[in-house]
C-alpha atoms as a PDB file:
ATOM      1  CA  UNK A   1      58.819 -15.501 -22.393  1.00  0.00           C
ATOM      2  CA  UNK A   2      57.635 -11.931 -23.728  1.00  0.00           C
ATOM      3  CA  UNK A   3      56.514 -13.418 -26.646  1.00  0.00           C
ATOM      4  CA  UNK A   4      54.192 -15.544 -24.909  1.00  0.00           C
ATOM      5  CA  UNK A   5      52.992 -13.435 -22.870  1.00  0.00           C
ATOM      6  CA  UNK A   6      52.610 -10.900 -25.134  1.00  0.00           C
ATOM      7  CA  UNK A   7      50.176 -12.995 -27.077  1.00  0.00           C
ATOM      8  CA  UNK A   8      47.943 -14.122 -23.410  1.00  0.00           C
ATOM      9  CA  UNK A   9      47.295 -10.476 -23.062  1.00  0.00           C
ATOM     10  CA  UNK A  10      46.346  -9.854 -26.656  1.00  0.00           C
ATOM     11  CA  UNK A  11      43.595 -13.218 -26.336  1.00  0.00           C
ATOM     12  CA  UNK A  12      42.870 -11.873 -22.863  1.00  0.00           C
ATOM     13  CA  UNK A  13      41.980  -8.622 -24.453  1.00  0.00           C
ATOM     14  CA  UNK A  14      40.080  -9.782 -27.098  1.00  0.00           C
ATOM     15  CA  UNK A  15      37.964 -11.855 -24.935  1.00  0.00           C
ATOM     16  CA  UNK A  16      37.173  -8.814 -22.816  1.00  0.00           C
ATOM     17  CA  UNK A  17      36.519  -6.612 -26.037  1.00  0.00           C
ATOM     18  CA  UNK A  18      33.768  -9.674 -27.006  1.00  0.00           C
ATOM     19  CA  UNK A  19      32.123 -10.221 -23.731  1.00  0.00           C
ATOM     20  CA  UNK A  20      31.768  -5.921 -23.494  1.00  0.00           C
ATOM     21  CA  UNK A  21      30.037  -6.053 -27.514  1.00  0.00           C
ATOM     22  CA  UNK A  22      28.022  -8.881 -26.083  1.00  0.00           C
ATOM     23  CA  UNK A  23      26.821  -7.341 -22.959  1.00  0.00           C
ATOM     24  CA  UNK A  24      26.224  -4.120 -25.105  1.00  0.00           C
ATOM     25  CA  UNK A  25      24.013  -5.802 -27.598  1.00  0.00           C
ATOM     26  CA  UNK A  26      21.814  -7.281 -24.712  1.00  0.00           C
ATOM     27  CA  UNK A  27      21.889  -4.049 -22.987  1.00  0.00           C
ATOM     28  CA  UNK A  28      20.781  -2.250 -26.227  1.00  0.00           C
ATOM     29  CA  UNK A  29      18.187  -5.339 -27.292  1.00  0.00           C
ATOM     30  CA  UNK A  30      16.313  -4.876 -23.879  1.00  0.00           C
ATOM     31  CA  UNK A  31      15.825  -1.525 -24.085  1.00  0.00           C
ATOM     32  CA  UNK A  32      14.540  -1.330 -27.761  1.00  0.00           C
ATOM     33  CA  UNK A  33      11.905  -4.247 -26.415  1.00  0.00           C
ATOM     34  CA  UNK A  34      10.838  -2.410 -23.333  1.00  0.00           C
ATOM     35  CA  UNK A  35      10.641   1.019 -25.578  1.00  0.00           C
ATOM     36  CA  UNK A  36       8.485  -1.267 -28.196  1.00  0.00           C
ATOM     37  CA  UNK A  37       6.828  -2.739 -25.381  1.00  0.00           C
ATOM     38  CA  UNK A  38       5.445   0.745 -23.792  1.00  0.00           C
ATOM     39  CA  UNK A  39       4.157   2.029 -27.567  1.00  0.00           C
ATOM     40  CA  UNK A  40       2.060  -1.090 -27.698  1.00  0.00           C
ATOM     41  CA  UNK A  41       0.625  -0.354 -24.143  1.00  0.00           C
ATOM     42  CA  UNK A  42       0.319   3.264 -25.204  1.00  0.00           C
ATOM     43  CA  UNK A  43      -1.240   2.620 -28.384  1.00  0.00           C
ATOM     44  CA  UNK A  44      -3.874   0.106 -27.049  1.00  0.00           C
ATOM     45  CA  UNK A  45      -4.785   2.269 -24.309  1.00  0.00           C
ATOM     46  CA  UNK A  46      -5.420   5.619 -26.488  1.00  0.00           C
ATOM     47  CA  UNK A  47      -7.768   3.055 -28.647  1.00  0.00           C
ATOM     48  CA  UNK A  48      -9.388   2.121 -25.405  1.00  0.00           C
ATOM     49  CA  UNK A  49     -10.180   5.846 -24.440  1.00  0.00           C
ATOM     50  CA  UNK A  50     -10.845   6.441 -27.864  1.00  0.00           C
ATOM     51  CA  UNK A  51     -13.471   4.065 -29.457  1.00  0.00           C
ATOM     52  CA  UNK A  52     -14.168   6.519 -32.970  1.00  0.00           C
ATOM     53  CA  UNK A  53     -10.410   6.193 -33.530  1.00  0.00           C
ATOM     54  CA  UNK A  54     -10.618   2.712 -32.899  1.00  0.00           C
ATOM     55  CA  UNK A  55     -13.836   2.639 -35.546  1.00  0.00           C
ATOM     56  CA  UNK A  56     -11.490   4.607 -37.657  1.00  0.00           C
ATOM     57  CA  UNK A  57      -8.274   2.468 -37.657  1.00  0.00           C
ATOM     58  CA  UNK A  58     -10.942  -0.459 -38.820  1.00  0.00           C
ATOM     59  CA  UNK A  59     -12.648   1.300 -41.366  1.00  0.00           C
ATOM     60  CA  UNK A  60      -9.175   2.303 -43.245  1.00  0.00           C
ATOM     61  CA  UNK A  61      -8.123  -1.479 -42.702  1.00  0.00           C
ATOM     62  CA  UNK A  62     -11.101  -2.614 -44.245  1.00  0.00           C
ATOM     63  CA  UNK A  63     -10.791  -0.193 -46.742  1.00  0.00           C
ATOM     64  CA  UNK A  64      -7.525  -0.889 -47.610  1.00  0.00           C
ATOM     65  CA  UNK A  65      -8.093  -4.465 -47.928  1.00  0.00           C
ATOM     66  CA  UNK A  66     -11.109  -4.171 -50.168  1.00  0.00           C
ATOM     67  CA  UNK A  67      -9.599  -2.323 -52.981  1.00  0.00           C
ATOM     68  CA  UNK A  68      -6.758  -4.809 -52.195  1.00  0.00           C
ATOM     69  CA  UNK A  69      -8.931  -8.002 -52.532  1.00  0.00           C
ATOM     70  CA  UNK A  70      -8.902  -7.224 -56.673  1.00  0.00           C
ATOM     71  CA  UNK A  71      -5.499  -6.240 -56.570  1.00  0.00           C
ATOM     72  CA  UNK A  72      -3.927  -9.528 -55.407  1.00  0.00           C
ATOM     73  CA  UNK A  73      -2.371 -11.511 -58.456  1.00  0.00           C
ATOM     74  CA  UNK A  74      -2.802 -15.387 -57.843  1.00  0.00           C
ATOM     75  CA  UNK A  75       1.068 -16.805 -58.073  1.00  0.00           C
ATOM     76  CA  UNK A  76       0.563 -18.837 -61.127  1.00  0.00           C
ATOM     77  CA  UNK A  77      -0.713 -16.125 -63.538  1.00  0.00           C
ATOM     78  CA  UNK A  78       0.991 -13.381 -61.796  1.00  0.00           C
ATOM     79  CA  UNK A  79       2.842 -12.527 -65.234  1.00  0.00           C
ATOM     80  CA  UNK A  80       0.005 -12.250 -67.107  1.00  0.00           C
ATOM     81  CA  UNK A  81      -1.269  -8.914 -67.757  1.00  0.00           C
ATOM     82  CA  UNK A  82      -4.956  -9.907 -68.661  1.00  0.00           C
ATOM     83  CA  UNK A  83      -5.371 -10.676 -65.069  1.00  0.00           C
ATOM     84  CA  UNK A  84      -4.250  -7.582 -63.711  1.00  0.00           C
ATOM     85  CA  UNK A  85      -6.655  -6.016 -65.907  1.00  0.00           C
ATOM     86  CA  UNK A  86     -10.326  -5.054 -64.579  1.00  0.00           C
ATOM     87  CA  UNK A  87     -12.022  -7.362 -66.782  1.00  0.00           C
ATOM     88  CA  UNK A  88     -13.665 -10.531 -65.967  1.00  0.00           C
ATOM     89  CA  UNK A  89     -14.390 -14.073 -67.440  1.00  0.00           C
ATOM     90  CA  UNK A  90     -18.022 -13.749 -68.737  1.00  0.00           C
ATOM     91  CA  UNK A  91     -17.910 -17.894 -68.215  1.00  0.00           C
ATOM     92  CA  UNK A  92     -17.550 -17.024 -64.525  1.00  0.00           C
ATOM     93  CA  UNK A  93     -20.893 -14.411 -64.445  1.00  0.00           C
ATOM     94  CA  UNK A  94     -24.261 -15.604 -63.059  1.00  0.00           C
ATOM     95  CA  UNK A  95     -26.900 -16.300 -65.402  1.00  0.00           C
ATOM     96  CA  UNK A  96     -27.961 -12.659 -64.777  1.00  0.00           C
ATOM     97  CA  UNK A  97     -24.861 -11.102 -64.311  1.00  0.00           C
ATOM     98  CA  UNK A  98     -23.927 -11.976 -67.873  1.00  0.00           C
ATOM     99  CA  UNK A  99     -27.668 -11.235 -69.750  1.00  0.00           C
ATOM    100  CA  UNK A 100     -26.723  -7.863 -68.079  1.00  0.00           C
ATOM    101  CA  UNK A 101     -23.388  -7.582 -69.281  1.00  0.00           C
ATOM    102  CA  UNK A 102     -24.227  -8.354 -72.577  1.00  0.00           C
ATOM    103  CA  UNK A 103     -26.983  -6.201 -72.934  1.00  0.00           C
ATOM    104  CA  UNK A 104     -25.420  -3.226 -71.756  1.00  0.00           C
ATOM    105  CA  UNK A 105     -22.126  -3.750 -73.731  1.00  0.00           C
ATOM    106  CA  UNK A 106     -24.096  -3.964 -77.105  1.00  0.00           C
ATOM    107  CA  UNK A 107     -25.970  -0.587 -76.203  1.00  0.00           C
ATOM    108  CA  UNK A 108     -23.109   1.419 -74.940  1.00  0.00           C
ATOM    109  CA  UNK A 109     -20.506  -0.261 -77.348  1.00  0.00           C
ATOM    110  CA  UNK A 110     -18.192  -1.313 -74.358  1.00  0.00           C
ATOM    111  CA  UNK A 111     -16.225  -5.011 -74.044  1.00  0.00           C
ATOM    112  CA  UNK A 112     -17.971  -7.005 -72.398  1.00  0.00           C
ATOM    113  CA  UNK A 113     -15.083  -8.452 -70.212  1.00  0.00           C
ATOM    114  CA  UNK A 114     -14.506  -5.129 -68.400  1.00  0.00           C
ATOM    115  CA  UNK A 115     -17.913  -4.049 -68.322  1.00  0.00           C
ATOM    116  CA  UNK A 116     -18.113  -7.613 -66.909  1.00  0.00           C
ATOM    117  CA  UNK A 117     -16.230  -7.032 -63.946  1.00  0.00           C
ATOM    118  CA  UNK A 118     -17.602  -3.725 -62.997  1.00  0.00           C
ATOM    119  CA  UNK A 119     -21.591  -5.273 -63.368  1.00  0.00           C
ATOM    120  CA  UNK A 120     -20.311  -8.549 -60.929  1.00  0.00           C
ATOM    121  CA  UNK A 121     -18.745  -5.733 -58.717  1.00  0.00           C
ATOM    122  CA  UNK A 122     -22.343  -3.987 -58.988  1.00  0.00           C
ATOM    123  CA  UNK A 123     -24.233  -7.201 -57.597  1.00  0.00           C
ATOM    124  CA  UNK A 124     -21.972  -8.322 -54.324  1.00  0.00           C
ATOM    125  CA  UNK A 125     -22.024  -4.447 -53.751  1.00  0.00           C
ATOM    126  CA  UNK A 126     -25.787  -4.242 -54.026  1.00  0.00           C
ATOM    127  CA  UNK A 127     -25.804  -7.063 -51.537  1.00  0.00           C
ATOM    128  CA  UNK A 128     -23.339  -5.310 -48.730  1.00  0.00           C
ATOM    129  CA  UNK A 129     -25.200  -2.341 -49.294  1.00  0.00           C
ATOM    130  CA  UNK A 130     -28.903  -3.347 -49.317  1.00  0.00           C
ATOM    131  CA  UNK A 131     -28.861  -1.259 -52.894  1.00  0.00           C
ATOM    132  CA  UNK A 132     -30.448  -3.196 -56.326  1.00  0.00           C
ATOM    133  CA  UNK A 133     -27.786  -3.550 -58.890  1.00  0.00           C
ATOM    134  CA  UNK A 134     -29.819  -2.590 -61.288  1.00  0.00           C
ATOM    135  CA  UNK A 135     -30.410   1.077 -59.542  1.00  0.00           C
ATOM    136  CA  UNK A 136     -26.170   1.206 -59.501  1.00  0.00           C
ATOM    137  CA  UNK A 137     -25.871   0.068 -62.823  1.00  0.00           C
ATOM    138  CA  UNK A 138     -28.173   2.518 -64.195  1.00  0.00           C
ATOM    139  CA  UNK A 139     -26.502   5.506 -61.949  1.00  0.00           C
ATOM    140  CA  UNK A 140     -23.212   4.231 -64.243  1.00  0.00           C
ATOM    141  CA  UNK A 141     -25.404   4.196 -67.435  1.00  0.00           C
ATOM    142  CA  UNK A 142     -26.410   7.929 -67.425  1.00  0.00           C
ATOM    143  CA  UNK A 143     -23.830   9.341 -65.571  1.00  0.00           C
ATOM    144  CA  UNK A 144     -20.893   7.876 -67.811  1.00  0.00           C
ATOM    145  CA  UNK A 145     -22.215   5.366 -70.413  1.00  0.00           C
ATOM    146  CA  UNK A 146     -19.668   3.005 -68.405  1.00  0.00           C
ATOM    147  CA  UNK A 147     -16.793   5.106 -69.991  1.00  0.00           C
ATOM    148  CA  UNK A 148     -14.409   5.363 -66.566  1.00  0.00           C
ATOM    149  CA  UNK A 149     -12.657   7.762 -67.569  1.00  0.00           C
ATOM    150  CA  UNK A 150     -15.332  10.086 -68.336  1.00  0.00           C
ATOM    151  CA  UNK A 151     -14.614  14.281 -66.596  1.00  0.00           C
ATOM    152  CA  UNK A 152     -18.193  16.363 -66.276  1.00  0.00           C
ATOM    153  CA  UNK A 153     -18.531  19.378 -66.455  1.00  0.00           C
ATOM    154  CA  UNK A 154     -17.476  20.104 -62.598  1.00  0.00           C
ATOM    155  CA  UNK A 155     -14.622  18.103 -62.852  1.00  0.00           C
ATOM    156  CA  UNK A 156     -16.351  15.033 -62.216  1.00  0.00           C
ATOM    157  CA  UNK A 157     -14.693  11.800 -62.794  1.00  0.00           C
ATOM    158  CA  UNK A 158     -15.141   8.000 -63.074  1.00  0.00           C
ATOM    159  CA  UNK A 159     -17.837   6.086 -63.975  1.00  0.00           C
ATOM    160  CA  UNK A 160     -19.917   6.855 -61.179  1.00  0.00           C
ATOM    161  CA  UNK A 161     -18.788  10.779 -62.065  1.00  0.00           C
ATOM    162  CA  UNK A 162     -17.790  11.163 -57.852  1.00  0.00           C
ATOM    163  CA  UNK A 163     -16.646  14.803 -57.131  1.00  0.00           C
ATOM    164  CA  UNK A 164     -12.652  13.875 -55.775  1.00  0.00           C
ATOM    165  CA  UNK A 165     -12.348  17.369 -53.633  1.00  0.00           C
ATOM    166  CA  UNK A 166     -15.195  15.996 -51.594  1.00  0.00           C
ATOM    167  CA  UNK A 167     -13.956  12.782 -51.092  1.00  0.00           C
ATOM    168  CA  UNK A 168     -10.379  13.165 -50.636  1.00  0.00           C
ATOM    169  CA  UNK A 169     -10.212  11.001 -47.057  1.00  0.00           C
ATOM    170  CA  UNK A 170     -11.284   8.052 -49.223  1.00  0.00           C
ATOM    171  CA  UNK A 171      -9.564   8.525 -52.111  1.00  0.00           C
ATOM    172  CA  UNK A 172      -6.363   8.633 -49.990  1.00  0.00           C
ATOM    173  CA  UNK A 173      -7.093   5.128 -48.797  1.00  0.00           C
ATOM    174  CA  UNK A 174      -6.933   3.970 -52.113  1.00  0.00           C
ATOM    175  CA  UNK A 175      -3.974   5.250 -53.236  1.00  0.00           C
ATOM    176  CA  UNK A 176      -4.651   9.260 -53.700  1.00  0.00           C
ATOM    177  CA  UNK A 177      -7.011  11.133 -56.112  1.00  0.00           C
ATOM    178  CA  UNK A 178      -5.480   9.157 -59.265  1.00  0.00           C
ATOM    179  CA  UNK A 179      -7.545   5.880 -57.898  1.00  0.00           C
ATOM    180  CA  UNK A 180     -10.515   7.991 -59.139  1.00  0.00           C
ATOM    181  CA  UNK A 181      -9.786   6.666 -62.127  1.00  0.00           C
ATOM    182  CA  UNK A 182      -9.627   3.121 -61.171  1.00  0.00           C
ATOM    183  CA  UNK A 183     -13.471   1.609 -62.379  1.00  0.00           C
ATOM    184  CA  UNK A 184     -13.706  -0.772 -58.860  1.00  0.00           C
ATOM    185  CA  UNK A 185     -12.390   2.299 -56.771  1.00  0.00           C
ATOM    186  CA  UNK A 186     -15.265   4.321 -58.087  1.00  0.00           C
ATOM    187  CA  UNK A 187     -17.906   2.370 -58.154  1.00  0.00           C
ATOM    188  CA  UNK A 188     -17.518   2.314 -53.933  1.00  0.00           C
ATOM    189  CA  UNK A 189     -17.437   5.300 -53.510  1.00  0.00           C
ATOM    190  CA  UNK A 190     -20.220   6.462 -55.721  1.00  0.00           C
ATOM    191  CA  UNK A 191     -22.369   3.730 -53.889  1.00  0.00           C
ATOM    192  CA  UNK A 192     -21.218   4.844 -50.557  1.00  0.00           C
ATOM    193  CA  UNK A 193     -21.742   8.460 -51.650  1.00  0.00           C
ATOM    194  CA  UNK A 194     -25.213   7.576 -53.141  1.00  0.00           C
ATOM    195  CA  UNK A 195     -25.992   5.504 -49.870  1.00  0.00           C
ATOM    196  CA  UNK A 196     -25.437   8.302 -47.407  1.00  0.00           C
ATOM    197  CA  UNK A 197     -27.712  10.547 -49.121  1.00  0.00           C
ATOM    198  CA  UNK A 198     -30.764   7.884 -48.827  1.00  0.00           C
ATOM    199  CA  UNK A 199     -30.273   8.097 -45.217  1.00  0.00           C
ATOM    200  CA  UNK A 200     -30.079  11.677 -45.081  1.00  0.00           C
ATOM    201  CA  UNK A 201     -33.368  12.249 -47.466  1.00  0.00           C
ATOM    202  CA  UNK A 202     -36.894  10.494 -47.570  1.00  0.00           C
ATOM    203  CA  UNK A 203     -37.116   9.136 -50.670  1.00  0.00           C
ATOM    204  CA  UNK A 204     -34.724   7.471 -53.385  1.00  0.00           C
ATOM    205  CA  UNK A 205     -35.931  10.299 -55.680  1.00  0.00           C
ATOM    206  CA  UNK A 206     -34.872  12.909 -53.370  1.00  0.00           C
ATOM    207  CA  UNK A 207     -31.355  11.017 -53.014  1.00  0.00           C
ATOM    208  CA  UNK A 208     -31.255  10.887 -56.496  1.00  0.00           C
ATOM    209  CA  UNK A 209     -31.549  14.287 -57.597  1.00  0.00           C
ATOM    210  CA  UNK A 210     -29.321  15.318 -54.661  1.00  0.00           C
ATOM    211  CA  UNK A 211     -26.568  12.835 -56.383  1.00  0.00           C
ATOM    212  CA  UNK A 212     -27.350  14.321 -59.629  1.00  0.00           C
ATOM    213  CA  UNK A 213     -26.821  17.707 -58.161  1.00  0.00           C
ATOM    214  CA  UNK A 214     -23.426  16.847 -56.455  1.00  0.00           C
ATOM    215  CA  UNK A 215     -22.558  15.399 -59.812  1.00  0.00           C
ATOM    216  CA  UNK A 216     -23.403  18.303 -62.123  1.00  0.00           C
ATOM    217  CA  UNK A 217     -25.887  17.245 -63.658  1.00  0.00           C
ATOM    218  CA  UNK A 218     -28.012  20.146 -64.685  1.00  0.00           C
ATOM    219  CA  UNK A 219     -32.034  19.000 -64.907  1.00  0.00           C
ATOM    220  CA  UNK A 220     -31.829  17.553 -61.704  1.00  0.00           C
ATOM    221  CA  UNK A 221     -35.731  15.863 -61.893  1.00  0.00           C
ATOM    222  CA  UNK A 222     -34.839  14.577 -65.796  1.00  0.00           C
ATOM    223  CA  UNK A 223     -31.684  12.422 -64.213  1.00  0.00           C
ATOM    224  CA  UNK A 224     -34.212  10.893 -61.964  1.00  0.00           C
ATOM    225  CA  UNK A 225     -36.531   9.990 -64.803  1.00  0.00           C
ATOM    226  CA  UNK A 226     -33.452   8.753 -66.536  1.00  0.00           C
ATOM    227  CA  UNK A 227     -31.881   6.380 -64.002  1.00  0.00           C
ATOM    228  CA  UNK A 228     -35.507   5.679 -62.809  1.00  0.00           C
ATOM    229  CA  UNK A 229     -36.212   4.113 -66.417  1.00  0.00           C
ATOM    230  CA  UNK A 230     -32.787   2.732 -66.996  1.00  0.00           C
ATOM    231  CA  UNK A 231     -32.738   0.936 -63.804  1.00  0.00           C
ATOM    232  CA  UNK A 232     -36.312  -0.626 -64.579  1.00  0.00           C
ATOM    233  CA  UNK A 233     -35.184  -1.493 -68.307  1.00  0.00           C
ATOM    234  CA  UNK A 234     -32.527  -4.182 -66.051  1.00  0.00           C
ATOM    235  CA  UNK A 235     -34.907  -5.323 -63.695  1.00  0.00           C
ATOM    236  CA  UNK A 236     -37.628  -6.290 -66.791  1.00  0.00           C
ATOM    237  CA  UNK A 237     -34.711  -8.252 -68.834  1.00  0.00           C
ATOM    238  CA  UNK A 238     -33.926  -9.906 -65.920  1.00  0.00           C
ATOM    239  CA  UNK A 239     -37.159 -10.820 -64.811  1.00  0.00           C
ATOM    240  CA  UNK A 240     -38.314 -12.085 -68.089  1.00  0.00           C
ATOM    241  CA  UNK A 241     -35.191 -14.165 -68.154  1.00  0.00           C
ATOM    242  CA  UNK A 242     -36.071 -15.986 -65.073  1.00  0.00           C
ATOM    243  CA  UNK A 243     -39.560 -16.017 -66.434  1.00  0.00           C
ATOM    244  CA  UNK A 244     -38.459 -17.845 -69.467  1.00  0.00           C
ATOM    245  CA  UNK A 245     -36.041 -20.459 -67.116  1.00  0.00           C
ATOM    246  CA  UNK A 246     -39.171 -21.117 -64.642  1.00  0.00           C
ATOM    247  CA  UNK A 247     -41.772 -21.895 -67.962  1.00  0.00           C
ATOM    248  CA  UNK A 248     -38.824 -24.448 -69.058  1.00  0.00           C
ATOM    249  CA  UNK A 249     -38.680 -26.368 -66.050  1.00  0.00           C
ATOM    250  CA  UNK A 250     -42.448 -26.364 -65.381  1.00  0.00           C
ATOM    251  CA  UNK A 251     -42.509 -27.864 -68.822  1.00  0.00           C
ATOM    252  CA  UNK A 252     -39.690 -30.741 -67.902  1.00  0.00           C
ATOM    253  CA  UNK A 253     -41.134 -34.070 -67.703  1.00  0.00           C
ATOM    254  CA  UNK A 254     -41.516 -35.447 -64.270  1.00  0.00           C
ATOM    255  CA  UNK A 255     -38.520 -38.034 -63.621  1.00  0.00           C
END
């Protein structure tokens, strides 16, 4: 009889041990999701009282995700290095795009598939921003010659030369002061740099010499000549391009 009994208190024991864990886990589970439940409510309220950092939160998430956008390796090539390069497929360039590419990779002796993906960067930012590519093209041209890893004499960097004490915050977003170096990275920020001094000046000379300035250049009025008459070099071998298309078709037979 002991033995038997023995062993009803031992499963009677057990089952009490079991049902106390379970109750515990519940008890423990609940709390966590009312504790995870209040931060929410916190959170979203403090945004609600708080629109700029509600502005702010977005702006880093949409910062984030647009240095991220040519970050992402598609699945099937993600073992490829060439396409986690920043170089692009002058077969996928517009008609422009790659007359551009070319053009400027003979004159500043740069490969054309990297220089490729900085000048299709250059057009869908000119079209966000309201900017010509040509006028950010030609900002690279004489402040680096498209070398990104070009220092000025201020400590400069990048191929838009951006100054990375005075734009730490958006460096950070990218990855720290290091994603200076990183061609997309500063491209965007020059343009963004370049595009708050337009709305702070009159003119785009005045911005332009104010950029020049903040980039140490010097002869502040001979960089706006410069980008002035690199930027209209583009626009002229573009425009005679779609010249040339336009004169073709007109002279298509009528079908």
């Amino acid at each position: 009889m002991t033995a038997p009994l023995n062993m009803s208190r031992l499963g009677l024991s057990l089952q009490t041990w079991a049902m106390d864990v379970r109750e515990g886990f519940v008890e423990i589970t609940r709390h966590s999701l009312a504790l995870l439940g209040l931060v929410v409510v916190l959170v979203s309220l403090t945004f609600v009282s708080r629109p700029e950092l509600q502005a702010s939160a977005s702006e880093v998430l949409l910062g984030w995700l647009e240095i991220r956008q040519g970050e992402v390796p598609d699945t099937a090539e993600s073992g490829n290095a060439a396409h986690r390069s920043t170089a692009k497929s002058l077969k996928n360039l517009t008609s422009d795009q790659l007359l551009v590419t070319r053009w400027l990779s003979r004159k500043y002796r740069v490969s054309s598939e990297p220089l490729g993906a900085v000048v299709s960067e250059a057009w869908a930012i000119g079209e966000r921003s309201q900017l010509p590519p040509s006028l950010i093209l030609a900002i690279m041209a004489v402040e680096s010659r498209f070398n990104p890893f070009a220092s000025g004499s201020q400590g400069n960097v990048g191929l838009m030369q951006i100054e990375r004490k005075a734009h730490v915050d958006e460096l950070s977003r990218f990855g720290g002061q290091l994603s200076a170096f990183d061609p997309l990275t500063n491209l965007r920020i020059g343009v963004r740099h370049l595009q708050a001094l337009i709305q702070q000046t009159a003119t785009l000379e005045e911005a332009l010499r104010l950029y020049g300035m903040s980039s140490g250049q010097t002869t502040e009025q001979l960089y706006v000549e410069r980008v002035l008459a690199e930027q209209k070099l583009l626009e002229k071998l573009t425009e005679r391009q779609n010249t040339a298309a336009l004169s073709a078709k007109d002279r298509l037979p009528p079908q």
